[in-house]
C-alpha atoms as a PDB file:
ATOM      1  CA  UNK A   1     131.324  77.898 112.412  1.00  0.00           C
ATOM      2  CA  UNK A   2     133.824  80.550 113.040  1.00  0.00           C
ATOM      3  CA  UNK A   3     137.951  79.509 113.612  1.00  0.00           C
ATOM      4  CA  UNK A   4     140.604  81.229 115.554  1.00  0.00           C
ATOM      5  CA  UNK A   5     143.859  81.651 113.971  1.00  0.00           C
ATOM      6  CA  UNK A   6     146.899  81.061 116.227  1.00  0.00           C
ATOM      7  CA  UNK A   7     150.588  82.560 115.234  1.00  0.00           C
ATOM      8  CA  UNK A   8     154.000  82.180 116.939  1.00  0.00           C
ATOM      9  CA  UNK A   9     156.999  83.537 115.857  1.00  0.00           C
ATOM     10  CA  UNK A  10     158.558  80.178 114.851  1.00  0.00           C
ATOM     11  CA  UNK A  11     156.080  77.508 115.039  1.00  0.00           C
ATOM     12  CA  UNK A  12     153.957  77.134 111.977  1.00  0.00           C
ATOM     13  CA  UNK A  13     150.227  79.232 112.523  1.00  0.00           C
ATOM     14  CA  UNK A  14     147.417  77.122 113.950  1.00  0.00           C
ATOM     15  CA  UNK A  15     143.566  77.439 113.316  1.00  0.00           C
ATOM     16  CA  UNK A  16     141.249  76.310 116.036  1.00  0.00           C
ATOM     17  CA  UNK A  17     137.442  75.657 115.018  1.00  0.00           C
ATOM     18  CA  UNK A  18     135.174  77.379 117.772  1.00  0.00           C
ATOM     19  CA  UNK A  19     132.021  75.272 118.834  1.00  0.00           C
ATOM     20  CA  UNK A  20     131.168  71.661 119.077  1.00  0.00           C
ATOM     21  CA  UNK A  21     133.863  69.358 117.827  1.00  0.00           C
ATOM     22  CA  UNK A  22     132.645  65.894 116.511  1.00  0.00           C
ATOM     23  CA  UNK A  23     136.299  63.895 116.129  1.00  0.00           C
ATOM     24  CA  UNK A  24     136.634  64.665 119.971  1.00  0.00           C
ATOM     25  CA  UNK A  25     132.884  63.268 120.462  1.00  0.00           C
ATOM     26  CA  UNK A  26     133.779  59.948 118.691  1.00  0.00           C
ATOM     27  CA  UNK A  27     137.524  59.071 119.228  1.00  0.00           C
ATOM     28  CA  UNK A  28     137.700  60.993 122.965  1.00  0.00           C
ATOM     29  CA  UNK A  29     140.580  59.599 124.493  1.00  0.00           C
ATOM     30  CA  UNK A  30     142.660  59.270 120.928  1.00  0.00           C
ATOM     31  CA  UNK A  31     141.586  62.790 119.715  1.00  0.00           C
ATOM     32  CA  UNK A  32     143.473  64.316 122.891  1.00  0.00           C
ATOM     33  CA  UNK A  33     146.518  62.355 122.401  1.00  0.00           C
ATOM     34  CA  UNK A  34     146.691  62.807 118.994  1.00  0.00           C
ATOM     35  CA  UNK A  35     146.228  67.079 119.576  1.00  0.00           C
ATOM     36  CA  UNK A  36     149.537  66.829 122.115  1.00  0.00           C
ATOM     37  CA  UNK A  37     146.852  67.151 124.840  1.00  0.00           C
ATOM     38  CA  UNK A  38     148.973  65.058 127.123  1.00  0.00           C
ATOM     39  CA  UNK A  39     147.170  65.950 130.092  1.00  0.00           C
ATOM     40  CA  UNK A  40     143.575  66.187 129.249  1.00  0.00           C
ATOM     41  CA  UNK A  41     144.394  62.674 127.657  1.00  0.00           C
ATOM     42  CA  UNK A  42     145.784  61.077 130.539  1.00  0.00           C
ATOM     43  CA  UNK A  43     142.965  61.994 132.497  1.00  0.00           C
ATOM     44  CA  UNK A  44     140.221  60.945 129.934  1.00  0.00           C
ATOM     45  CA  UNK A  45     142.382  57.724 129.696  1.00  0.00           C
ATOM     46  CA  UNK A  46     141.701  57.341 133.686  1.00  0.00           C
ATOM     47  CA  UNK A  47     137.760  57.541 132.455  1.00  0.00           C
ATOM     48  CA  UNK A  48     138.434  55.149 130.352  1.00  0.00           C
ATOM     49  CA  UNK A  49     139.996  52.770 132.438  1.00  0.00           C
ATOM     50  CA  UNK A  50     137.400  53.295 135.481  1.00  0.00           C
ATOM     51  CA  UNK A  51     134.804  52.567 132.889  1.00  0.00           C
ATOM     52  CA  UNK A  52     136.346  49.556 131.248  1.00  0.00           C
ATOM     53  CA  UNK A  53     137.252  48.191 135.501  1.00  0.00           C
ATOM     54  CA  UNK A  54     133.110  48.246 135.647  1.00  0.00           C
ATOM     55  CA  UNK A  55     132.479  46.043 133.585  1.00  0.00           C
ATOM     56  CA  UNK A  56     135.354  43.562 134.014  1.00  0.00           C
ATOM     57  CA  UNK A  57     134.493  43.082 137.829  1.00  0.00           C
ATOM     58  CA  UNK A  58     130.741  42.958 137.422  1.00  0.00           C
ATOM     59  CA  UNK A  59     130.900  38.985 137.485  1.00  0.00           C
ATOM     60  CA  UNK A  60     127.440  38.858 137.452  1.00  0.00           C
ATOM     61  CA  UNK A  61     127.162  41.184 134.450  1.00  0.00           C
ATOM     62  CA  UNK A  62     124.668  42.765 135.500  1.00  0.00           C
ATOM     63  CA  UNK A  63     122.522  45.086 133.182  1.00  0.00           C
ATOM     64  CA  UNK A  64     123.011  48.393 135.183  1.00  0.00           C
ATOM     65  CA  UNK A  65     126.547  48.274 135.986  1.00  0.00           C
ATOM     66  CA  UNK A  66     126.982  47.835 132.241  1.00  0.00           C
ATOM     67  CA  UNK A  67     124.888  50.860 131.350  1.00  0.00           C
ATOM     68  CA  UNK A  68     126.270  52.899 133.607  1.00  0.00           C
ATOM     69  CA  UNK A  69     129.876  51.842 132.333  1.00  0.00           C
ATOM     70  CA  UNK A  70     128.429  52.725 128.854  1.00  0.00           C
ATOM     71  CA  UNK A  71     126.796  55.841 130.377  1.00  0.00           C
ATOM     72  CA  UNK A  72     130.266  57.534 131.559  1.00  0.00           C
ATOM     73  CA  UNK A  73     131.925  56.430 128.752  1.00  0.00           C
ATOM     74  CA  UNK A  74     129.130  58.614 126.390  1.00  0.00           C
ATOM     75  CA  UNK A  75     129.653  61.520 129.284  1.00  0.00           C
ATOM     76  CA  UNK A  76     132.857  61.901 128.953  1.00  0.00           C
ATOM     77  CA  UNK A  77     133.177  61.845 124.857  1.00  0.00           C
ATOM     78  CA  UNK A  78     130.330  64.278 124.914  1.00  0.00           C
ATOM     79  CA  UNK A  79     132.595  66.514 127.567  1.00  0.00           C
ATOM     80  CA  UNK A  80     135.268  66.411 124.847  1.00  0.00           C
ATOM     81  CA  UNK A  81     133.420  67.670 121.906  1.00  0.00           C
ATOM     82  CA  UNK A  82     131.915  70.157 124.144  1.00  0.00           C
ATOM     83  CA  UNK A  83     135.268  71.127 125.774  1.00  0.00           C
ATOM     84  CA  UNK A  84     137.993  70.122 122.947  1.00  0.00           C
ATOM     85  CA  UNK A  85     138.236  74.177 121.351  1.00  0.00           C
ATOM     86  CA  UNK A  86     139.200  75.310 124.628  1.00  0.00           C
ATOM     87  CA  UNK A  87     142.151  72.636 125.447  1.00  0.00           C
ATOM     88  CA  UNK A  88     143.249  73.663 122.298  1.00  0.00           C
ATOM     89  CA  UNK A  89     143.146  77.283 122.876  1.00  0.00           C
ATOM     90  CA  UNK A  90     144.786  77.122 125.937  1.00  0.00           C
ATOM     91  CA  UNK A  91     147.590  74.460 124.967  1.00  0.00           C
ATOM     92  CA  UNK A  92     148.406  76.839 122.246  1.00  0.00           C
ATOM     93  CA  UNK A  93     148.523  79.922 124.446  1.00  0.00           C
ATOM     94  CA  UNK A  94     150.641  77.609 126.863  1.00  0.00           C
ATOM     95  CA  UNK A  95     153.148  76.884 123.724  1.00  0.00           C
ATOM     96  CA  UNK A  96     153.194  80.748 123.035  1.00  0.00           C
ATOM     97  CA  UNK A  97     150.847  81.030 120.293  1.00  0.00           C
ATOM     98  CA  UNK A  98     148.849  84.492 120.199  1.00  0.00           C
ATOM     99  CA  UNK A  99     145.318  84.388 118.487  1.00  0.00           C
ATOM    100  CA  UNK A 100     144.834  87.241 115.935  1.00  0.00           C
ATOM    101  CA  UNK A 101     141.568  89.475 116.636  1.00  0.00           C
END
């Protein structure tokens, strides 16, 4: 698994592992927040919440509604690990980082 290494002229350097990213798979929501991914974390907090509103007003609790709660909660971590190099690229560029070649 390669890793890009970020610099700025006064911020300490940064290294970025490329590929799939398994803390983003399992924590999701936390993992953005916790990266200063502000944002991306608000958003995947809005997942979150539509998820979690599913299943609350299903009064009948009804199998599907639950699996499909489940199901976009799995979607989204899974779009995290796939997509969590590139926030961090580009939050970093955004701060003024530069990647070395």
């Amino acid at each position: 698994m390669h890793t890009h290494t970020f610099t700025h002229p006064i911020l300490p350097e940064r290294k970025v592992r490329t590929g799939f990213h398994w803390s983003a798979l399992v924590f999701g929501t936390l993992w953005a927040f916790s990266e200063g991914l502000i944002a991306q974390g608000g958003r995947l907090a809005g997942v979150d919440a539509i998820a979690a509103l599913l299943v609350t007003l299903d009064r009948n609790a009804t199998p599907e509604v639950t699996v499909a709660a489940t199901g976009l909660f799995f979607v989204k971590n899974v779009y995290c690990g796939i997509r969590a190099s590139d926030w961090l690229e580009d939050a970093l560029r955004q701060a003024g980082y530069r990647r070395i070649p």
